[in-house]
PDB file of N, CA and C in Angstrom:
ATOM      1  N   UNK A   1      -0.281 152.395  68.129  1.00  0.00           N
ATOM      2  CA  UNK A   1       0.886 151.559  67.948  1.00  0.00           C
ATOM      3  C   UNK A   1       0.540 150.159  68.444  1.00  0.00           C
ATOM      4  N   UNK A   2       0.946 149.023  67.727  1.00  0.00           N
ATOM      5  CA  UNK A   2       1.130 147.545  68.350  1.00  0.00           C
ATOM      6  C   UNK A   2       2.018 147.200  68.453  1.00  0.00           C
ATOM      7  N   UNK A   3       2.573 146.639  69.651  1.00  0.00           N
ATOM      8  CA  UNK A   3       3.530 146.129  70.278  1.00  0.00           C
ATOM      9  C   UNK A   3       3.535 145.129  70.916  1.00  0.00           C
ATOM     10  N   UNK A   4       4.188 144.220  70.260  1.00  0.00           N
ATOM     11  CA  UNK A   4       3.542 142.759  70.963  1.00  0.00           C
ATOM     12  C   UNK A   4       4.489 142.629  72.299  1.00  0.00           C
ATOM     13  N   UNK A   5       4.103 142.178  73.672  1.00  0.00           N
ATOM     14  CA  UNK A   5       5.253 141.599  74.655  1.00  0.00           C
ATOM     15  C   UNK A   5       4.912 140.230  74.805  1.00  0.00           C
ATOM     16  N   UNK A   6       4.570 139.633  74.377  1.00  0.00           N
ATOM     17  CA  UNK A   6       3.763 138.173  74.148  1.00  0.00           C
ATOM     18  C   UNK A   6       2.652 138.035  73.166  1.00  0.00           C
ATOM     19  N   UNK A   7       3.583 136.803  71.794  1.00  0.00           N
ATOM     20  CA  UNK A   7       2.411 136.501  70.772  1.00  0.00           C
ATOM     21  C   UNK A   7       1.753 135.427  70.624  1.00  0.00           C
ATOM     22  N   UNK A   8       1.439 134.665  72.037  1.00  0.00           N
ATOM     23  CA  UNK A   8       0.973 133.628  72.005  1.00  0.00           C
ATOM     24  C   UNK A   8       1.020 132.241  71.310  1.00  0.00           C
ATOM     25  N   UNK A   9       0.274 131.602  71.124  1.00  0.00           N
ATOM     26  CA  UNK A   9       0.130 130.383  70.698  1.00  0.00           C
ATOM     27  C   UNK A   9       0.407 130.756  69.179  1.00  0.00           C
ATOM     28  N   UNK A  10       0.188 132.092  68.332  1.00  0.00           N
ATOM     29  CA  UNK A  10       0.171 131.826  66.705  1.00  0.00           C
ATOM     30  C   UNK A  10       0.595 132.834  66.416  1.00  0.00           C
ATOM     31  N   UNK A  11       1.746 133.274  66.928  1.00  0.00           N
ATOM     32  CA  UNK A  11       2.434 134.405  65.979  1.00  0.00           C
ATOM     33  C   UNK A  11       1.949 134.708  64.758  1.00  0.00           C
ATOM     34  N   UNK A  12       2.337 135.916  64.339  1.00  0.00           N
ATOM     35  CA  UNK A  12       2.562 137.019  65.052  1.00  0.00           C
ATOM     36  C   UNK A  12       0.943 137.970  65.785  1.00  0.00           C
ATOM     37  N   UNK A  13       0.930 138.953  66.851  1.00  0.00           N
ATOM     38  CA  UNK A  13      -0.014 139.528  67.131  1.00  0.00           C
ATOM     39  C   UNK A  13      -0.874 140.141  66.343  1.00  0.00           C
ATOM     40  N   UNK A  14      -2.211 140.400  66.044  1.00  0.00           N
ATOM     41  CA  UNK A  14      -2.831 141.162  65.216  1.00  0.00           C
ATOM     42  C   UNK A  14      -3.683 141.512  66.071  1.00  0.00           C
ATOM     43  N   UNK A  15      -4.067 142.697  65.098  1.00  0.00           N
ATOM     44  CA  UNK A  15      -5.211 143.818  65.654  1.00  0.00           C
ATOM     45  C   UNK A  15      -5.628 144.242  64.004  1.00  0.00           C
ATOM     46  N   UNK A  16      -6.649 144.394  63.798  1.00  0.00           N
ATOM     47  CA  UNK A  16      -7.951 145.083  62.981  1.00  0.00           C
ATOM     48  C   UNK A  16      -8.435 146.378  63.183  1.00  0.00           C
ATOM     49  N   UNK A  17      -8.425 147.765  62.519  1.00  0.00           N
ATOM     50  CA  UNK A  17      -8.853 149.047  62.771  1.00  0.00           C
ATOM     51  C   UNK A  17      -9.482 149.318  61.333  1.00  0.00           C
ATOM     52  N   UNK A  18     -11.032 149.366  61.602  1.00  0.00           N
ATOM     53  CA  UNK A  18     -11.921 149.656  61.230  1.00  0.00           C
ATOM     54  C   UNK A  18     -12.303 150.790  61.034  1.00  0.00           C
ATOM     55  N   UNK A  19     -12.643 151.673  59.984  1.00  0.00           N
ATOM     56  CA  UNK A  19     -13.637 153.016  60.220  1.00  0.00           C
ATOM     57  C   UNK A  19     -14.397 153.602  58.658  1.00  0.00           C
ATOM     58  N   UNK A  20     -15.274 153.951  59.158  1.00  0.00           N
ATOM     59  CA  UNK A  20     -15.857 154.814  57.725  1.00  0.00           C
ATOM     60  C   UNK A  20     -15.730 156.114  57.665  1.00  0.00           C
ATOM     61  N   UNK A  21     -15.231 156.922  56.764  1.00  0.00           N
ATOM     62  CA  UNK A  21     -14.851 158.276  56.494  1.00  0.00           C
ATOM     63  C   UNK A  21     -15.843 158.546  54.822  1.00  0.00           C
ATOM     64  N   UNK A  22     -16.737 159.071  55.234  1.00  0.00           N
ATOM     65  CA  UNK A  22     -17.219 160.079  54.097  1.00  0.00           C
ATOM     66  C   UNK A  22     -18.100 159.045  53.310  1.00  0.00           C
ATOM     67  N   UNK A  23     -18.507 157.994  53.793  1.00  0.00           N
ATOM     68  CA  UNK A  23     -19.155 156.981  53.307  1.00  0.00           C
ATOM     69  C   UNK A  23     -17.875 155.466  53.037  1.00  0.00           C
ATOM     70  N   UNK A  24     -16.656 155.781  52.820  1.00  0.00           N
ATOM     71  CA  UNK A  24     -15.801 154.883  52.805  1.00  0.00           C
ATOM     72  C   UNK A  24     -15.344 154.174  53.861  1.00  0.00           C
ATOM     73  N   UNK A  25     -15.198 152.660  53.964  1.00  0.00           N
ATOM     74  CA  UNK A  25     -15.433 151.540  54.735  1.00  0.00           C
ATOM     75  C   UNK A  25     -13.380 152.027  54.541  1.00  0.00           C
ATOM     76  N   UNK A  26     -12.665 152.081  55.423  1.00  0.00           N
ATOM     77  CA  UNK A  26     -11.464 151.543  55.477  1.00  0.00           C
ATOM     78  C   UNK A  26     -10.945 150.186  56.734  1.00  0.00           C
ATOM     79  N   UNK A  27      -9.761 149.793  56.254  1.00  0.00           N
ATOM     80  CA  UNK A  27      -9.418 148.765  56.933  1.00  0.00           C
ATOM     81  C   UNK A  27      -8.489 148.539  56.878  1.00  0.00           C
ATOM     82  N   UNK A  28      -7.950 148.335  58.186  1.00  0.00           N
ATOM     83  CA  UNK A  28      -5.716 147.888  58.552  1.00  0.00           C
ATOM     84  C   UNK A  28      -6.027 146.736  59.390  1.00  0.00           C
ATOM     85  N   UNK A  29      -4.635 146.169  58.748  1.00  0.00           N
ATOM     86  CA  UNK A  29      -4.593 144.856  59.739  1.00  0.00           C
ATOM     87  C   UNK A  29      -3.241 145.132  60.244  1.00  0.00           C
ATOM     88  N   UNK A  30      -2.786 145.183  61.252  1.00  0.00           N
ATOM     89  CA  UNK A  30      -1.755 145.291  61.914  1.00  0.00           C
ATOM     90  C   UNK A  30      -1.160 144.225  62.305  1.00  0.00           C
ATOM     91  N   UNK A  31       0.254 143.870  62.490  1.00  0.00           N
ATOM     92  CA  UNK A  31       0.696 142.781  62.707  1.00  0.00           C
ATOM     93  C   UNK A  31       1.801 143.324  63.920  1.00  0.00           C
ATOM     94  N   UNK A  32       2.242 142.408  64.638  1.00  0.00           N
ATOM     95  CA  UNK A  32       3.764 142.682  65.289  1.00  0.00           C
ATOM     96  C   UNK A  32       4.049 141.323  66.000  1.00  0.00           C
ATOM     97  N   UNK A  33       5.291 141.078  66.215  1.00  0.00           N
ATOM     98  CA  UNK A  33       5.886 139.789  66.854  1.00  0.00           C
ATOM     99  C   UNK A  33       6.684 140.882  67.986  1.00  0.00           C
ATOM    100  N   UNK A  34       8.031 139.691  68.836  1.00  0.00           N
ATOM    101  CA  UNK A  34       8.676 140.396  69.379  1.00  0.00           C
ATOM    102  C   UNK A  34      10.015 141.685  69.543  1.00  0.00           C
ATOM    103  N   UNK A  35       9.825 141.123  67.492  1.00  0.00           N
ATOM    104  CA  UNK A  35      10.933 142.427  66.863  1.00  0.00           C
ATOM    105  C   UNK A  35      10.444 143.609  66.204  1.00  0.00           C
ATOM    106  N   UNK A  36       9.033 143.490  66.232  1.00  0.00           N
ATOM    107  CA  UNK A  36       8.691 144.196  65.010  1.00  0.00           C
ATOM    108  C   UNK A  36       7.570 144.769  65.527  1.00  0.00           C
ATOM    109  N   UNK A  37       7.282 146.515  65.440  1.00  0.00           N
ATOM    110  CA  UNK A  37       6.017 146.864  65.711  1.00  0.00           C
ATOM    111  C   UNK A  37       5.416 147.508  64.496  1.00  0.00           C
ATOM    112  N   UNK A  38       3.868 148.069  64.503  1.00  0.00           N
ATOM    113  CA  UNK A  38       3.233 148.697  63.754  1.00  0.00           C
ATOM    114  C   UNK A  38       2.823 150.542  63.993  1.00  0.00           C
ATOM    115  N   UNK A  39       2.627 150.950  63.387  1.00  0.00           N
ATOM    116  CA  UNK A  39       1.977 152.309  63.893  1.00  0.00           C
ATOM    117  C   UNK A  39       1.226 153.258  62.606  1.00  0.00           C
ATOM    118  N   UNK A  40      -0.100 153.264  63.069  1.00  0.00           N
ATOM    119  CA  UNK A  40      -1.068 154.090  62.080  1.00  0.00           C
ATOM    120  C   UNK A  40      -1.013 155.507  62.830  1.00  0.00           C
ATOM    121  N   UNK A  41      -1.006 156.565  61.778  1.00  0.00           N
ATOM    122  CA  UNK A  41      -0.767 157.949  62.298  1.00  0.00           C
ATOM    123  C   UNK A  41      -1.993 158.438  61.885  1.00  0.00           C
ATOM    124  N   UNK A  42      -3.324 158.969  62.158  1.00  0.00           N
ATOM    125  CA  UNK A  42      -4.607 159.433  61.775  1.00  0.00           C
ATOM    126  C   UNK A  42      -4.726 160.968  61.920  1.00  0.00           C
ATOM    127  N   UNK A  43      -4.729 161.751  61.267  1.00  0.00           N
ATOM    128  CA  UNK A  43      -5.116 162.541  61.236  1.00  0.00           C
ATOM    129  C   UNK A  43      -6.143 163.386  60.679  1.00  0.00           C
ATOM    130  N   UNK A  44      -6.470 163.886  61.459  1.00  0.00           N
ATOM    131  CA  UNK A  44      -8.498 164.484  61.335  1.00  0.00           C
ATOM    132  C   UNK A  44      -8.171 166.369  60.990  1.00  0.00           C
ATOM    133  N   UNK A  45      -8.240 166.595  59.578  1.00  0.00           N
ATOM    134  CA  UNK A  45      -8.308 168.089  59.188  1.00  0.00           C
ATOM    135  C   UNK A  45     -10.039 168.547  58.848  1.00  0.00           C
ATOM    136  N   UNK A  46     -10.078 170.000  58.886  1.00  0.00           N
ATOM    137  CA  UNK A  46     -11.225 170.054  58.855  1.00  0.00           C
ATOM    138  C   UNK A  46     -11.071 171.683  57.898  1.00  0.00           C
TER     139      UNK A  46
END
């Protein structure tokens, strides 16, 4: 989850989550200010 409690100088907060699965490059950019959060749910089956 991102949750911003301070977004500094350039609103809004970001964060980048990176990963490769099965040879595939994925990518999130997450954003949040002081109203608004994000949340990636990952789940790993096997």
């Amino acid at each position: 989850m991102l949750h911003a409690d301070d977004v500094g100088k350039r609103p809004p907060a970001t964060i980048t989550l990176a990963y490769t699965i099965q040879g595939n490059r994925i990518t999130y950019v997450m954003n949040a200010d002081l109203n608004t959060s994000e949340v990636i749910e990952i789940r790993l089956e096997k």
